[in-house]
C-alpha atoms as a PDB file:
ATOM      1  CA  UNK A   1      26.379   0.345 -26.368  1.00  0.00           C
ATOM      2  CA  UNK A   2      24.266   2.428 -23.338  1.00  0.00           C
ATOM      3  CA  UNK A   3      20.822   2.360 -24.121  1.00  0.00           C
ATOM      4  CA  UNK A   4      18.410   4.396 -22.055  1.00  0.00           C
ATOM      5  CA  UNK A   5      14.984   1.828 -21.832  1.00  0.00           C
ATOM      6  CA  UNK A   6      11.891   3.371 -23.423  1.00  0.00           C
ATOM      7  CA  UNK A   7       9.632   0.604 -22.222  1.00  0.00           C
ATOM      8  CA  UNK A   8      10.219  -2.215 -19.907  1.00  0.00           C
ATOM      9  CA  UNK A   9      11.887  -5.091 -21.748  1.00  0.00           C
ATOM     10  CA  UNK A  10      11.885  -8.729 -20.279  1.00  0.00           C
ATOM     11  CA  UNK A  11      14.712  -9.788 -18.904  1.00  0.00           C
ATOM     12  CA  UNK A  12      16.865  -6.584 -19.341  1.00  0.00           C
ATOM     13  CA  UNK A  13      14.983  -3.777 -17.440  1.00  0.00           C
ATOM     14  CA  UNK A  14      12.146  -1.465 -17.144  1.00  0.00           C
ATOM     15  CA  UNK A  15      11.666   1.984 -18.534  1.00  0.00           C
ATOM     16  CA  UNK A  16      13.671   4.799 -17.761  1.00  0.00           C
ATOM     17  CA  UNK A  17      16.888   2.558 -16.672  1.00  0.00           C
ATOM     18  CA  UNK A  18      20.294   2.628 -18.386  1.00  0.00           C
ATOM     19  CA  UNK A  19      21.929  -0.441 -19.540  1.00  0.00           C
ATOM     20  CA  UNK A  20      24.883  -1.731 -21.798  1.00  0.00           C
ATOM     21  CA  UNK A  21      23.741  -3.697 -24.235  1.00  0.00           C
ATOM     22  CA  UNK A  22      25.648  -5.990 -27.177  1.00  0.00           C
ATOM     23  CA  UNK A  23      25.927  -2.766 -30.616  1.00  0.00           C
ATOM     24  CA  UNK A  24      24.142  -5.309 -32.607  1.00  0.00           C
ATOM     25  CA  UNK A  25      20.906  -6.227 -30.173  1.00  0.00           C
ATOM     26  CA  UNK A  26      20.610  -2.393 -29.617  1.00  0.00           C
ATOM     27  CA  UNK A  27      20.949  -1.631 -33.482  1.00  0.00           C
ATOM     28  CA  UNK A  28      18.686  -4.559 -34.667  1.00  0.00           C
ATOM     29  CA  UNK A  29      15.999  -5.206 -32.124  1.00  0.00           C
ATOM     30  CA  UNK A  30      15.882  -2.619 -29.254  1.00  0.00           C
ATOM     31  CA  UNK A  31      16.176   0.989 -30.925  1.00  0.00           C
ATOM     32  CA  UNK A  32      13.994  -0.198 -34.192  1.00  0.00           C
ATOM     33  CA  UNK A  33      10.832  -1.705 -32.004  1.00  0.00           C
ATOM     34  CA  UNK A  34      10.797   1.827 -29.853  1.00  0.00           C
ATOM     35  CA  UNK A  35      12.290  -0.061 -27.113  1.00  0.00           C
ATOM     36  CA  UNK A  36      15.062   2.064 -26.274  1.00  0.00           C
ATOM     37  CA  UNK A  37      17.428   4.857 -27.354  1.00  0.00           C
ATOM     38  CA  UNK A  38      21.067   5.372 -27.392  1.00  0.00           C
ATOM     39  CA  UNK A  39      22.003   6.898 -24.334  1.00  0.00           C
ATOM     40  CA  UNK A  40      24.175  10.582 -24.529  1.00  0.00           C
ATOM     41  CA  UNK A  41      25.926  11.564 -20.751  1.00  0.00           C
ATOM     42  CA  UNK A  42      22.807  14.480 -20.930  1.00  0.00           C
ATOM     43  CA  UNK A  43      20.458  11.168 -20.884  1.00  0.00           C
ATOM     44  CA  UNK A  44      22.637   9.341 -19.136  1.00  0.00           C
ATOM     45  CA  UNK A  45      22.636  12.296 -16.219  1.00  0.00           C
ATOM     46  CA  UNK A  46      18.888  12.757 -16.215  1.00  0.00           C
ATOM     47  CA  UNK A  47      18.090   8.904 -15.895  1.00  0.00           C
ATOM     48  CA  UNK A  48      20.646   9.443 -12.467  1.00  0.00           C
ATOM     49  CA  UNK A  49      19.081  12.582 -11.438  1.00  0.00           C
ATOM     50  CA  UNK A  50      15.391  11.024 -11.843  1.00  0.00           C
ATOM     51  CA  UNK A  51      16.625   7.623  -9.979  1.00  0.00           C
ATOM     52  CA  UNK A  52      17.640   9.551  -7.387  1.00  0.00           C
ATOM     53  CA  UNK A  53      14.810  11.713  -6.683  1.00  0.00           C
ATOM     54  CA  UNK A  54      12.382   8.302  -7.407  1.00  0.00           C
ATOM     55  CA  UNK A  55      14.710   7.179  -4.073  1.00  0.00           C
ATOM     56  CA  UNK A  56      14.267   9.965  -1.941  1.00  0.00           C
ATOM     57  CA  UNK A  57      10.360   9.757  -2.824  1.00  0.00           C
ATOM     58  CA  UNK A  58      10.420   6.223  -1.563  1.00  0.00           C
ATOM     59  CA  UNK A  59      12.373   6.955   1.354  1.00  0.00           C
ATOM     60  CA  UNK A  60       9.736   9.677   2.159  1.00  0.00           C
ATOM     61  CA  UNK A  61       7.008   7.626   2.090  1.00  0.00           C
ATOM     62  CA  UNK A  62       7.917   4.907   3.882  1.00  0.00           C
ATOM     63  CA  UNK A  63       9.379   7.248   6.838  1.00  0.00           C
ATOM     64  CA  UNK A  64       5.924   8.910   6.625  1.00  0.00           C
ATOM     65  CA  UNK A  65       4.166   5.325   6.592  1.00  0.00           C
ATOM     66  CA  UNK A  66       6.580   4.114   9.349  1.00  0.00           C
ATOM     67  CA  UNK A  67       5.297   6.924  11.753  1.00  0.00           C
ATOM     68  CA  UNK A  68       1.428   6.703  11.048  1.00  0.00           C
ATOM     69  CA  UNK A  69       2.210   3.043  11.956  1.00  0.00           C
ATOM     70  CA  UNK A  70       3.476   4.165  15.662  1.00  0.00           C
ATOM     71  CA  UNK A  71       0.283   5.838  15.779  1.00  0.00           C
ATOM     72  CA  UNK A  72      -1.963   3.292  14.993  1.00  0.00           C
ATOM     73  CA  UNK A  73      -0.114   0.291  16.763  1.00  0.00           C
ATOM     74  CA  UNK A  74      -2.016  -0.932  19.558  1.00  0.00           C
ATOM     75  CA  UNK A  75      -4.707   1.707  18.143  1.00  0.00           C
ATOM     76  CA  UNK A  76      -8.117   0.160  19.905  1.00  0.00           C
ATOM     77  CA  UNK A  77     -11.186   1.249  17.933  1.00  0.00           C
ATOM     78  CA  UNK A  78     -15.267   0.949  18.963  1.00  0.00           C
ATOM     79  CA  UNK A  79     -17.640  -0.008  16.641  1.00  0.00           C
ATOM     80  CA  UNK A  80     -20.979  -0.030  17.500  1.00  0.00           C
ATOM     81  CA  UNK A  81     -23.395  -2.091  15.575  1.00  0.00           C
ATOM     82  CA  UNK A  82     -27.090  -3.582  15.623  1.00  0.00           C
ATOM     83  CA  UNK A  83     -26.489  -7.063  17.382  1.00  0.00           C
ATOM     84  CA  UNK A  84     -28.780 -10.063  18.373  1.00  0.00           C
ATOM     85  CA  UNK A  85     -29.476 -12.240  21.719  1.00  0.00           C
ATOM     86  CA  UNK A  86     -26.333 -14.175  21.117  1.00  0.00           C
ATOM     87  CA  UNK A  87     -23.683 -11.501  19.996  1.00  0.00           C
ATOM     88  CA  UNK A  88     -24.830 -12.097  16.091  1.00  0.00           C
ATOM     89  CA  UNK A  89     -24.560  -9.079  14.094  1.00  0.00           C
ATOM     90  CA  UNK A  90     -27.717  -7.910  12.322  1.00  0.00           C
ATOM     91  CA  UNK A  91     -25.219  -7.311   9.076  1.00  0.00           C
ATOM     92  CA  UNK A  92     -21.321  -6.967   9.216  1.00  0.00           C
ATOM     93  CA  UNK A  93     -18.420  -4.891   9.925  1.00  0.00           C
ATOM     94  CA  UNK A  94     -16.289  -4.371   6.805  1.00  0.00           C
ATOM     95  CA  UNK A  95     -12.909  -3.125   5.862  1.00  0.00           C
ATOM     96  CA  UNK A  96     -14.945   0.254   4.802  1.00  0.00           C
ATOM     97  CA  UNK A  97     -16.715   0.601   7.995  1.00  0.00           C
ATOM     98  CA  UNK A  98     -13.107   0.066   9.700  1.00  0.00           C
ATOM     99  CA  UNK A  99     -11.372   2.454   7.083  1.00  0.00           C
ATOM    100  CA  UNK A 100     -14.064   5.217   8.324  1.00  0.00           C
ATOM    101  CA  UNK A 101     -13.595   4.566  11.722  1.00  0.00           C
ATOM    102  CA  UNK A 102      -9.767   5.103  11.548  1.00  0.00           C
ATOM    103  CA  UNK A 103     -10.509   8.509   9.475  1.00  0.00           C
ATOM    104  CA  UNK A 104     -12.995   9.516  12.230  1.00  0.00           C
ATOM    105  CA  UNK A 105     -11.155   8.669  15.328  1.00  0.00           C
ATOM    106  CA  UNK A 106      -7.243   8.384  14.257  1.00  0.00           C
ATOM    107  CA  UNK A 107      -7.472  10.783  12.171  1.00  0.00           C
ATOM    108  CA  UNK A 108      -5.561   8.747   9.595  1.00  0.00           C
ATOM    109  CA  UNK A 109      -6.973   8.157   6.110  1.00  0.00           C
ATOM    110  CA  UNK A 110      -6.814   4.363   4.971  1.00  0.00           C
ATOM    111  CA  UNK A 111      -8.122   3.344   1.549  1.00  0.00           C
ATOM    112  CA  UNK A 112     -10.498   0.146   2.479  1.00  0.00           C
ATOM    113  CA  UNK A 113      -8.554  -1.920   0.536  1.00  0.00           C
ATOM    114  CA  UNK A 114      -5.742  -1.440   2.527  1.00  0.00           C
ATOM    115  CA  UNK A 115      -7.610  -2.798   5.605  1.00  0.00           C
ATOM    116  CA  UNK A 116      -6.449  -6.760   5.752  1.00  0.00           C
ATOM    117  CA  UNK A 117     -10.065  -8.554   6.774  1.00  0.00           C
ATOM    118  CA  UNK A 118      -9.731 -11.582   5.427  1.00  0.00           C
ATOM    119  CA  UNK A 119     -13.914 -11.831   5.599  1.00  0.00           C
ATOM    120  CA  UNK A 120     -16.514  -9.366   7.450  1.00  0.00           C
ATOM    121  CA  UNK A 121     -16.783  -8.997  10.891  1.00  0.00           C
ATOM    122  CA  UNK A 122     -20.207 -10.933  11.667  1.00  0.00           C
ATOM    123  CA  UNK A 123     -19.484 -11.177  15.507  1.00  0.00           C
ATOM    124  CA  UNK A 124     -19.808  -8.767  18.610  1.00  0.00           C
ATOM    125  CA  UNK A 125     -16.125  -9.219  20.159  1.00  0.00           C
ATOM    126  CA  UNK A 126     -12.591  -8.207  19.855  1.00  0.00           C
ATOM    127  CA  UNK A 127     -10.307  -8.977  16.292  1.00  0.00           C
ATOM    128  CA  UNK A 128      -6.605  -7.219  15.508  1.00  0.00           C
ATOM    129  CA  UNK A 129      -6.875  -6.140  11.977  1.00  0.00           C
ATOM    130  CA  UNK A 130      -3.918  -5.594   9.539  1.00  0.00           C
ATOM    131  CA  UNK A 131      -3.561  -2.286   7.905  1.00  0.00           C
ATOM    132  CA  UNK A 132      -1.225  -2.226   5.120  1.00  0.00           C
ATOM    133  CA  UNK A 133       0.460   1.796   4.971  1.00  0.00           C
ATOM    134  CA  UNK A 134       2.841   0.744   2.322  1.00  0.00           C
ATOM    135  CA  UNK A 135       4.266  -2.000   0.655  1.00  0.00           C
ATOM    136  CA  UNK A 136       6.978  -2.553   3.347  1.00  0.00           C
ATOM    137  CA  UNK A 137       4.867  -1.060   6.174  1.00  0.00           C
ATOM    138  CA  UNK A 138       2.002  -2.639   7.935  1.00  0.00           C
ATOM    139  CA  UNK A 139      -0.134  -1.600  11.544  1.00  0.00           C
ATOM    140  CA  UNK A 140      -2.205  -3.696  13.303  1.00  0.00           C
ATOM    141  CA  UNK A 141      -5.055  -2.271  14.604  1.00  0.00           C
ATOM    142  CA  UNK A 142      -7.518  -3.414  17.938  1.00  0.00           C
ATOM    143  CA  UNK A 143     -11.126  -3.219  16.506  1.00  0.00           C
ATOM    144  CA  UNK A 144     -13.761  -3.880  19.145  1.00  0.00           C
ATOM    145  CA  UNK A 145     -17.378  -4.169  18.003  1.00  0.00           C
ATOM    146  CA  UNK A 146     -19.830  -3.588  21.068  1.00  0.00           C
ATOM    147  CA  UNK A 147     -23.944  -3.819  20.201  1.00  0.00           C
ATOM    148  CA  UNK A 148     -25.630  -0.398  19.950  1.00  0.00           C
ATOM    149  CA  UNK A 149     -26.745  -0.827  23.441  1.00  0.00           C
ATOM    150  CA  UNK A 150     -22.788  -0.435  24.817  1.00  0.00           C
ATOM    151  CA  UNK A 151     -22.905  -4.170  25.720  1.00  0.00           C
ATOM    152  CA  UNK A 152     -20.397  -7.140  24.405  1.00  0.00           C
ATOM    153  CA  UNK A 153     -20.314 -10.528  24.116  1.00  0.00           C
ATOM    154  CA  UNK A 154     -21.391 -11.503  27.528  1.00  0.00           C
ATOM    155  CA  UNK A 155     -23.091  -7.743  27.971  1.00  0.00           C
END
């Protein structure tokens, strides 16, 4: 029997996908529990035509996440912050202050949690930091972080 999943169910599927299932499983434990419903060809057709369009989606974004990556590739970003005598930071650079600085300058809006810092920034110098666009699409990103002042390291 074609059952169209209501819910995701362990080891068979997840919600909205067709499968064929033994008459007696569907009968006795699926359909009862809410977990599915027999599927018609009108369900059947709609599960296809939403699959489909749940593709193209994907597709989409990852083309779209694929391109902002060309932009920000080899992206080099300033950060100016209050530093000490030996390059110290008075504070830290976080994934927020780099997400800002990538809306500011690139023009490219990055949730900070997509920034990959594995800890702060405490440091004047140069890091490459990860920037995860989409599950399958990640940019790495130059960030430089001069003192106020314009000067690095050795400034």
């Amino acid at each position: 029997m074609k059952v169209l999943l209501l819910q995701d169910v362990p080891a068979l599927g997840i919600r909205g996908e067709i499968r064929d299932v033994a008459d007696g499983y569907a009968r006795n434990y699926l359909i009862p529990r809410g977990l599915a419903r027999q599927a018609s060809t009108g369900i059947e057709r709609a599960a296809r035509v939403r699959a489909d369009s749940a593709a193209a989606r994907s597709a989409r974004a990852i083309q779209e996440a694929r391109e902002t990556a060309a932009r920000l590739n080899g992206f080099s970003l300033t950060i100016r912050a209050r530093a000490g005598e030996k390059g110290r930071l008075f504070g830290s650079v976080t994934s927020q202050d780099i997400a800002n600085g990538l809306a500011a300058v690139a023009g490219v809006t990055v949730d900070r949690r997509r920034v990959l810092l594995d800890d702060t920034i405490k440091t004047l110098g140069t890091y490459r930091v990860g920037v995860r666009l989409h599950s399958q699409v990640q940019a790495v990103v130059e960030v430089r972080v001069e003192g106020e002042d314009g000067r690095g390291v050795t400034g």
